[in-house]
N, C-alpha and C. Protein backbone atom coordinates (compact mmCIF):
# COMPACT_ATOMS: atom_id res chain seq x y z
N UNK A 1 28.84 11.95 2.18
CA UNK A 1 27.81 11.48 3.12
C UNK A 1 26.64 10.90 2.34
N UNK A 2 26.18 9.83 3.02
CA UNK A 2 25.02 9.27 1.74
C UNK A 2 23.55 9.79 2.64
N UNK A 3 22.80 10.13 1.82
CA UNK A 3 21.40 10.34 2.61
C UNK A 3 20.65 9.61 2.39
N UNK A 4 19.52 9.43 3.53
CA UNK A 4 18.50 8.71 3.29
C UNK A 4 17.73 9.14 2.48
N UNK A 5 16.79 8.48 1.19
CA UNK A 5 15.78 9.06 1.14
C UNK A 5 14.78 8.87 1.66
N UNK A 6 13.88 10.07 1.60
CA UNK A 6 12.43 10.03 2.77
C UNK A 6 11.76 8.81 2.01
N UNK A 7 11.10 8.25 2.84
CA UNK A 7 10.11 7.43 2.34
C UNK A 7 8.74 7.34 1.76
N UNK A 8 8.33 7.39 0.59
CA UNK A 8 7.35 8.25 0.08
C UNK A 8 6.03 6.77 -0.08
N UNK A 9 4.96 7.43 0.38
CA UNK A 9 3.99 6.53 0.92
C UNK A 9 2.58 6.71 -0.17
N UNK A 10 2.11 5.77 -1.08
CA UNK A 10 0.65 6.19 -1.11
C UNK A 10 -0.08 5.25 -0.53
N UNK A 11 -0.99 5.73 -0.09
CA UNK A 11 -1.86 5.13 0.31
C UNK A 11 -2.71 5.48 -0.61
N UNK A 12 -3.69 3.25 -0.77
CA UNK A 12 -4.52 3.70 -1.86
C UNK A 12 -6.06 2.84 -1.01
N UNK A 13 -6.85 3.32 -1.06
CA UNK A 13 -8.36 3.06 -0.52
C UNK A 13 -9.08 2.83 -2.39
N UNK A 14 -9.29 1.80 -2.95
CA UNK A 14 -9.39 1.41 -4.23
C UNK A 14 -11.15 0.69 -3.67
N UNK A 15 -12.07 1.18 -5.03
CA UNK A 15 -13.39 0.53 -4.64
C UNK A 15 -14.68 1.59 -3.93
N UNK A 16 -15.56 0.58 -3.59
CA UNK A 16 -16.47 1.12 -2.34
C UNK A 16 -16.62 0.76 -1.06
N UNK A 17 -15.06 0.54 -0.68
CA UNK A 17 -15.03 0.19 0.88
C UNK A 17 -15.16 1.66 1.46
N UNK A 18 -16.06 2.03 2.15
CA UNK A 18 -16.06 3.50 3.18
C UNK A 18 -15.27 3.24 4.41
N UNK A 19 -14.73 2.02 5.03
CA UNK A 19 -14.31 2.36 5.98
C UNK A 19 -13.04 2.73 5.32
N UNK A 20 -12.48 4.13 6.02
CA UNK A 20 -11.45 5.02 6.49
C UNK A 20 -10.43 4.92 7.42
N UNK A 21 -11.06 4.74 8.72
CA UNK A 21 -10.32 5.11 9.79
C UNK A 21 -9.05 4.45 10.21
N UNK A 22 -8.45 3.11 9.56
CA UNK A 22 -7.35 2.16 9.34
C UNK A 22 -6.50 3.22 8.56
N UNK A 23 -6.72 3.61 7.60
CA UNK A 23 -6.22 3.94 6.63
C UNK A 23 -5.04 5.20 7.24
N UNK A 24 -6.37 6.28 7.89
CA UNK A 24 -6.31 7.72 8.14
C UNK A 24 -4.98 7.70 9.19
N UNK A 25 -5.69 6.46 10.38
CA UNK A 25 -4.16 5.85 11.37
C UNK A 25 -2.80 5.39 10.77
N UNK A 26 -3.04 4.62 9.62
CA UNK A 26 -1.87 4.51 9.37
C UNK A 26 -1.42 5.75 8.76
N UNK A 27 -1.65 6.42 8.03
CA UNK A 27 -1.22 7.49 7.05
C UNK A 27 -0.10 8.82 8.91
N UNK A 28 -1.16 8.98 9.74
CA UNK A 28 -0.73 9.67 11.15
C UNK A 28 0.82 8.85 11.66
N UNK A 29 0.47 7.58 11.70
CA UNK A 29 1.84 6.67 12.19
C UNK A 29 2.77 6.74 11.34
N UNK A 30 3.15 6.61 10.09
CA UNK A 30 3.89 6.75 8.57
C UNK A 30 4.15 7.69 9.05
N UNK A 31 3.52 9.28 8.84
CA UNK A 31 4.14 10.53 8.96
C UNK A 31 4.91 10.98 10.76
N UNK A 32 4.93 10.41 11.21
CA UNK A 32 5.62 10.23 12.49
C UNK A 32 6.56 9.46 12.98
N UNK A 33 6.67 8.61 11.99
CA UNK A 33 7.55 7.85 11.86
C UNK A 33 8.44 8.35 10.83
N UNK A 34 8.21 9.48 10.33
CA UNK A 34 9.61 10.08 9.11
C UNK A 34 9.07 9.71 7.51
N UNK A 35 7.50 9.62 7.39
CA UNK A 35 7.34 8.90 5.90
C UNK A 35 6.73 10.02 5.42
N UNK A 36 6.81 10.27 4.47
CA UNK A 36 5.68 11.09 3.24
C UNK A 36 4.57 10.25 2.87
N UNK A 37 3.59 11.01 3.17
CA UNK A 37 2.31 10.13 2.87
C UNK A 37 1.75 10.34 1.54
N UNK A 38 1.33 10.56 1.18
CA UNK A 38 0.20 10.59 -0.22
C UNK A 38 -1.34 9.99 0.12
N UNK A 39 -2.72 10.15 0.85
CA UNK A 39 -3.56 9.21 0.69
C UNK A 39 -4.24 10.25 -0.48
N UNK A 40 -5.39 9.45 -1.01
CA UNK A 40 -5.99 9.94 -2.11
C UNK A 40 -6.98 9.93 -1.47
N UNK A 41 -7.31 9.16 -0.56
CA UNK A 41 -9.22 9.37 -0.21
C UNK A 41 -9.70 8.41 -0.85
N UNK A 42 -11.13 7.93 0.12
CA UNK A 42 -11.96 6.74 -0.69
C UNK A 42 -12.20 6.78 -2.24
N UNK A 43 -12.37 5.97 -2.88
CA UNK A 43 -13.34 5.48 -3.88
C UNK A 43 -12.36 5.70 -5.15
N UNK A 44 -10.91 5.18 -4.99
CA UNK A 44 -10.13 5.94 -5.84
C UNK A 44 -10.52 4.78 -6.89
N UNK A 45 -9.80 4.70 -7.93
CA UNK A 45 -9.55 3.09 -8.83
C UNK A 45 -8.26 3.17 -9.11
N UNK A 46 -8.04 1.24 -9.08
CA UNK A 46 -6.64 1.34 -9.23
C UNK A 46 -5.79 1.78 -9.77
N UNK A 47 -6.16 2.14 -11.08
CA UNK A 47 -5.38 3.40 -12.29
C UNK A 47 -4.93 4.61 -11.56
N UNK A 48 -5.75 5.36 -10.91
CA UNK A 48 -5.41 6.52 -10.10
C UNK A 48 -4.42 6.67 -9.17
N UNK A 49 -4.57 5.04 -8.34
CA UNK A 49 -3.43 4.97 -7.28
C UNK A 49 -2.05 4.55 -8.04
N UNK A 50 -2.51 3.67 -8.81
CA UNK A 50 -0.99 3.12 -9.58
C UNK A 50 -0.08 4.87 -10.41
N UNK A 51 -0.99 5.36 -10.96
CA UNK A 51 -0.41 6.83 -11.64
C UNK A 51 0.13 7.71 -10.91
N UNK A 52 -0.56 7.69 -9.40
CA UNK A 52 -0.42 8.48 -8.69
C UNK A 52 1.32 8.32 -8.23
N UNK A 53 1.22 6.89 -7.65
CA UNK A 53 2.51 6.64 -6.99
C UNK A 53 3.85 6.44 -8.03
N UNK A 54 3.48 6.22 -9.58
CA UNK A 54 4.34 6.76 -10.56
C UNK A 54 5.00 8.20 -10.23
N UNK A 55 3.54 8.64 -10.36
CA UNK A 55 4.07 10.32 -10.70
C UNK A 55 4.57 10.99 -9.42
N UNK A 56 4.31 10.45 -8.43
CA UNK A 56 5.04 10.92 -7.58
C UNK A 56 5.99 10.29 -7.07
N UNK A 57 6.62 9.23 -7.36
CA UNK A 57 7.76 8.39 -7.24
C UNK A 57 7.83 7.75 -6.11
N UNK A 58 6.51 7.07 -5.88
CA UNK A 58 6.50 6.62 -4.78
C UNK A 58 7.58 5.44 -3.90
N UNK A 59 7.58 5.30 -2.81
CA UNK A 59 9.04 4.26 -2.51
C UNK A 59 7.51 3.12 -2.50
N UNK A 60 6.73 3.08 -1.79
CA UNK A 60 5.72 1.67 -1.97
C UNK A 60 4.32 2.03 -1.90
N UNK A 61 3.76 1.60 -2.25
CA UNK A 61 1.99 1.80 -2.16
C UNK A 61 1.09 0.28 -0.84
N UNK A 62 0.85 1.52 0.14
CA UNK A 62 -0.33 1.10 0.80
C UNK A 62 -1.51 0.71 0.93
N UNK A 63 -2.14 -0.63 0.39
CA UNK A 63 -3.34 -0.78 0.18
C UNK A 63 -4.10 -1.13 1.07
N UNK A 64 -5.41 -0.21 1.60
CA UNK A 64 -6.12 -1.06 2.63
C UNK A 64 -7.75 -1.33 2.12
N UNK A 65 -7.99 -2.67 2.44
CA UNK A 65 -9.75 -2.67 2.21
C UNK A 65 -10.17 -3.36 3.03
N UNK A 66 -11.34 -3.05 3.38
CA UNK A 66 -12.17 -3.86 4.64
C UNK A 66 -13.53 -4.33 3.75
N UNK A 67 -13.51 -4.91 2.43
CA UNK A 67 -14.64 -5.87 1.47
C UNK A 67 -14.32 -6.89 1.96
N UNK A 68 -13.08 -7.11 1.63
CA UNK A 68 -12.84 -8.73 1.29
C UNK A 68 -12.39 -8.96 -0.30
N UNK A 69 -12.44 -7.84 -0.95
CA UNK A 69 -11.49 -7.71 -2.17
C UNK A 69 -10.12 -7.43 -2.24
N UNK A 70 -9.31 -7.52 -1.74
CA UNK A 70 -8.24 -7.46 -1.64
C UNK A 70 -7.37 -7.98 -2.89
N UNK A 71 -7.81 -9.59 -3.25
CA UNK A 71 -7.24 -9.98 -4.10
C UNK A 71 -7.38 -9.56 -5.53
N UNK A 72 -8.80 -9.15 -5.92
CA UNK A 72 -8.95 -7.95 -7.32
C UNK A 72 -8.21 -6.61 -7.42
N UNK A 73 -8.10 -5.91 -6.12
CA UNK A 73 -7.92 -4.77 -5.86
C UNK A 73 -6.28 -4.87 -6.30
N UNK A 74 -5.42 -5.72 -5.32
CA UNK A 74 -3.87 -5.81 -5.68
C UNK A 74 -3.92 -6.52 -6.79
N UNK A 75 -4.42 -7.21 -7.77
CA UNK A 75 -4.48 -7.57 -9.33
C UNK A 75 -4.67 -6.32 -10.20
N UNK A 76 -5.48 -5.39 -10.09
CA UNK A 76 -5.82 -4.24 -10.64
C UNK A 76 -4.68 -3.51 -10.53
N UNK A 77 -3.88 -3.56 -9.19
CA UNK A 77 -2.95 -2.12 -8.62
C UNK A 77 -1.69 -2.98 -9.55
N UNK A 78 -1.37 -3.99 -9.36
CA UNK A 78 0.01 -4.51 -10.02
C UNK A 78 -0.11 -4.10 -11.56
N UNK A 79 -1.21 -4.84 -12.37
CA UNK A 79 -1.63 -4.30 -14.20
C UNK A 79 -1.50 -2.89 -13.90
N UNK A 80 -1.91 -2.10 -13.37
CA UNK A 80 -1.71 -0.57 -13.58
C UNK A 80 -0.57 -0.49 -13.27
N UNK A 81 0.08 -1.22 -12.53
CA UNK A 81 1.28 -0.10 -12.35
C UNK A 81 2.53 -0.67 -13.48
N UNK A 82 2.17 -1.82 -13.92
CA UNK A 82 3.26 -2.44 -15.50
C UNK A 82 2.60 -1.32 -16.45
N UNK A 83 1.09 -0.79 -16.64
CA UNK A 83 0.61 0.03 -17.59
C UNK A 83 1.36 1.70 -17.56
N UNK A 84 2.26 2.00 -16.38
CA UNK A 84 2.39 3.37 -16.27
C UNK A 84 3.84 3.15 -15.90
N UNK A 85 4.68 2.04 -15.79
CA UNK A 85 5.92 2.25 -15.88
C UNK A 85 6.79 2.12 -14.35
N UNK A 86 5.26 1.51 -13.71
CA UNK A 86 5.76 1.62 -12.23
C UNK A 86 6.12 0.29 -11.39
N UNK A 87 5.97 -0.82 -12.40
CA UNK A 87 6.55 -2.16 -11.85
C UNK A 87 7.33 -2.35 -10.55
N UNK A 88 7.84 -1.55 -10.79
CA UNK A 88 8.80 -1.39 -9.47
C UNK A 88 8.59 -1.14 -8.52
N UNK A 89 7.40 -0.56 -8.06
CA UNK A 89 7.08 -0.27 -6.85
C UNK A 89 6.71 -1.44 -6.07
N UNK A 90 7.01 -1.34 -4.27
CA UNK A 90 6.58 -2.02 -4.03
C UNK A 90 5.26 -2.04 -3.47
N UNK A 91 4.23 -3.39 -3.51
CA UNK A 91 3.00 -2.94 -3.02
C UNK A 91 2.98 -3.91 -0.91
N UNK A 92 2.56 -3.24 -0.50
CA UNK A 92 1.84 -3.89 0.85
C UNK A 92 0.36 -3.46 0.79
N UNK A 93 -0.18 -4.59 1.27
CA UNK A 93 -1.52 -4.92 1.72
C UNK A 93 -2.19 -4.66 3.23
N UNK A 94 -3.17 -4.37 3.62
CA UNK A 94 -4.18 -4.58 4.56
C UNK A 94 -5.32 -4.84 5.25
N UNK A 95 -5.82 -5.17 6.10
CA UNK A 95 -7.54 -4.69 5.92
C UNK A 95 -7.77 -6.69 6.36
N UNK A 96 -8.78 -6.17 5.91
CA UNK A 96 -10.04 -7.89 6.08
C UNK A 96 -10.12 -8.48 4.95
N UNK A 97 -8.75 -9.04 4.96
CA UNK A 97 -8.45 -10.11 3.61
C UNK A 97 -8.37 -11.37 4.38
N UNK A 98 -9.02 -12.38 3.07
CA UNK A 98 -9.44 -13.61 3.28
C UNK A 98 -8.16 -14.42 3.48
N UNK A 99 -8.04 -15.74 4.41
CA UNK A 99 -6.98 -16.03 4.66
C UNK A 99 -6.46 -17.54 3.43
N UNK A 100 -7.68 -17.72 2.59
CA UNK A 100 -7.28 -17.82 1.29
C UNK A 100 -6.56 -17.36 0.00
N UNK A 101 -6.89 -16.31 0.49
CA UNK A 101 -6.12 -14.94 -0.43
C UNK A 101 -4.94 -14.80 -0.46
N UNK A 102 -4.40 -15.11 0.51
CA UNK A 102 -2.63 -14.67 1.24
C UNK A 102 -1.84 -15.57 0.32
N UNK A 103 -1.71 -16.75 -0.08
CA UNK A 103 -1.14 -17.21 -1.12
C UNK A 103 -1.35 -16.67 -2.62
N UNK A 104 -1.86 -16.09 -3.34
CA UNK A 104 -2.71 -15.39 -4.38
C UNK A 104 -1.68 -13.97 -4.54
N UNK A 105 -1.77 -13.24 -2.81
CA UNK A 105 -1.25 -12.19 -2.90
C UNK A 105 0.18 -12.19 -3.08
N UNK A 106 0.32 -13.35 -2.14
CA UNK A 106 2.37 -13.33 -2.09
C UNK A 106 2.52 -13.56 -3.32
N UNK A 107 2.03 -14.38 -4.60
CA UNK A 107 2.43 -15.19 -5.65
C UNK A 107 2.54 -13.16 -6.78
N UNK A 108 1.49 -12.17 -6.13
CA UNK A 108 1.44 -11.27 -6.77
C UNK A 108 2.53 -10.02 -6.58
N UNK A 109 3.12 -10.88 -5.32
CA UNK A 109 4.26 -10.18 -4.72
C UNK A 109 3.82 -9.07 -4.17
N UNK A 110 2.87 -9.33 -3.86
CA UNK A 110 2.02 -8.07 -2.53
C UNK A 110 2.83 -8.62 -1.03
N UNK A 111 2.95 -7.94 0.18
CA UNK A 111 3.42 -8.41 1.01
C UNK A 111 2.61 -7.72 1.91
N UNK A 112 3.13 -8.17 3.37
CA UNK A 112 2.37 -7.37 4.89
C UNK A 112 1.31 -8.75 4.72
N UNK A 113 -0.04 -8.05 4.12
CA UNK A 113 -1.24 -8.35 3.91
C UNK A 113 -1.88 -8.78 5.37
N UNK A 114 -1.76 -7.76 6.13
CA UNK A 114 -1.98 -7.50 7.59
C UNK A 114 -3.74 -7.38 8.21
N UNK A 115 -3.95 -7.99 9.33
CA UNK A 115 -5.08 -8.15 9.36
C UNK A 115 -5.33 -7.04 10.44
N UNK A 116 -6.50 -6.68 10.93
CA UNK A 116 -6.58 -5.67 12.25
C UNK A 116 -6.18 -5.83 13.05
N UNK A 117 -5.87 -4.64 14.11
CA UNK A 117 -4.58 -5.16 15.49
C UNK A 117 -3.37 -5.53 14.64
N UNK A 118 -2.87 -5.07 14.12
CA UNK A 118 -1.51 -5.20 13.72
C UNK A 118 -1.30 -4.16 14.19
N UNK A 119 -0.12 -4.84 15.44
CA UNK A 119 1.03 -3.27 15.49
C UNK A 119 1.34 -2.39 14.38
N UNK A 120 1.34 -0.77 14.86
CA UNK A 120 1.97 -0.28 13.98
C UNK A 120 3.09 -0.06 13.42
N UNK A 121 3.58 -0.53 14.64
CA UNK A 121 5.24 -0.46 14.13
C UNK A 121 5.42 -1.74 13.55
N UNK A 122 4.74 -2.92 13.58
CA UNK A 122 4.93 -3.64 12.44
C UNK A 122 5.23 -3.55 11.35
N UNK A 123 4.17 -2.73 10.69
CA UNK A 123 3.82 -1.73 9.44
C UNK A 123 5.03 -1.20 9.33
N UNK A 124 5.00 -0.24 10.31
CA UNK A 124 6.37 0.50 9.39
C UNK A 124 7.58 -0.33 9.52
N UNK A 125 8.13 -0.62 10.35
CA UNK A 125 9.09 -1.73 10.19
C UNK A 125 8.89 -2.55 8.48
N UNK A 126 8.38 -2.98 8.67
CA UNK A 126 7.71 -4.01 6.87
C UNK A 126 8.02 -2.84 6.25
N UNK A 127 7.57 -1.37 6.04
CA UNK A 127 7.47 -0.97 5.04
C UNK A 127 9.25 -0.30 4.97
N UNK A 128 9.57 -0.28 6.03
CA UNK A 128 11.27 -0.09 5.97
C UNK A 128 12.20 -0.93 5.23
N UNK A 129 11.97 -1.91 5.84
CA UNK A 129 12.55 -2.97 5.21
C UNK A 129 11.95 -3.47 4.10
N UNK A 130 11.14 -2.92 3.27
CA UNK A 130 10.77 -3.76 2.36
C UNK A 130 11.55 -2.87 0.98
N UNK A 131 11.16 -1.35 1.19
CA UNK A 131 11.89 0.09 0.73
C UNK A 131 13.36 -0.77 0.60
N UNK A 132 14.15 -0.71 2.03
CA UNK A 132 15.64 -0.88 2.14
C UNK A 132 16.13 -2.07 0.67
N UNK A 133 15.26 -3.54 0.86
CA UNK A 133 15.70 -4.10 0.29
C UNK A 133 15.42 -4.25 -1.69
N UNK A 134 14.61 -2.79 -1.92
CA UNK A 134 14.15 -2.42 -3.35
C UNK A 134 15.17 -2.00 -4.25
């Protein structure tokens, strides 16, 4: 019999964005939907999230920011995660990213890069299929 594996989630809040409450929802929808979450909580840096989802073997990392940094933030999270061995992971994006950015991100092989009001089952759907095809 082959099993699934669970789907192991970090969520990373990278910076001094304080808004939360995107984050906290998705992390509630993920775990109800059958995912393992991981969030770290505001003000992490990208080293922390990239190590994190190493060391815990993460299946993809969740990034949300409501700056408008998005595109430093997933530049930072990709270099950390070639620095710790975690290339492989995959990353999705969120939040109040510039719609300049979205070419920048795909080229970084960030995906989603979802704006507010995104269904949630969008999300997880994307993050299913993104897992499935890793």
């Amino acid at each position: 019999a082959v099993s699934q594996k669970t789907i192991r989630v970090v969520i990373g809040k990278v910076g001094c964005d304080i808004h939360e409450r995107g984050a906290l929802i998705l992390a509630r929808a993920f775990r109800d939907a059958g995912m393992e979450v991981i969030y770290l909580g505001r003000y992490q840096t990208a080293e922390a999230v990239a190590k994190t989802a190493v060391d815990e073997d993460a299946s993809v990392i969740a990034l949300s920011d409501h700056t408008g940094s998005m595109r430093y933030i997933a530049k930072e999270i990709v270099d950390s995660l070639k620095k710790f061995g975690g290339s492989d992971i995959p990353v999705i994006a969120g939040g109040l990213i510039p719609k300049k950015d979205l070419p920048y991100l795909q080229k970084l092989g960030v995906t989603g890069n979802y704006g507010p009001g995104t269904p949630l089952e969008t999300v997880i759907d994307h993050i299913r299929e993104t897992v499935a095809h890793h």
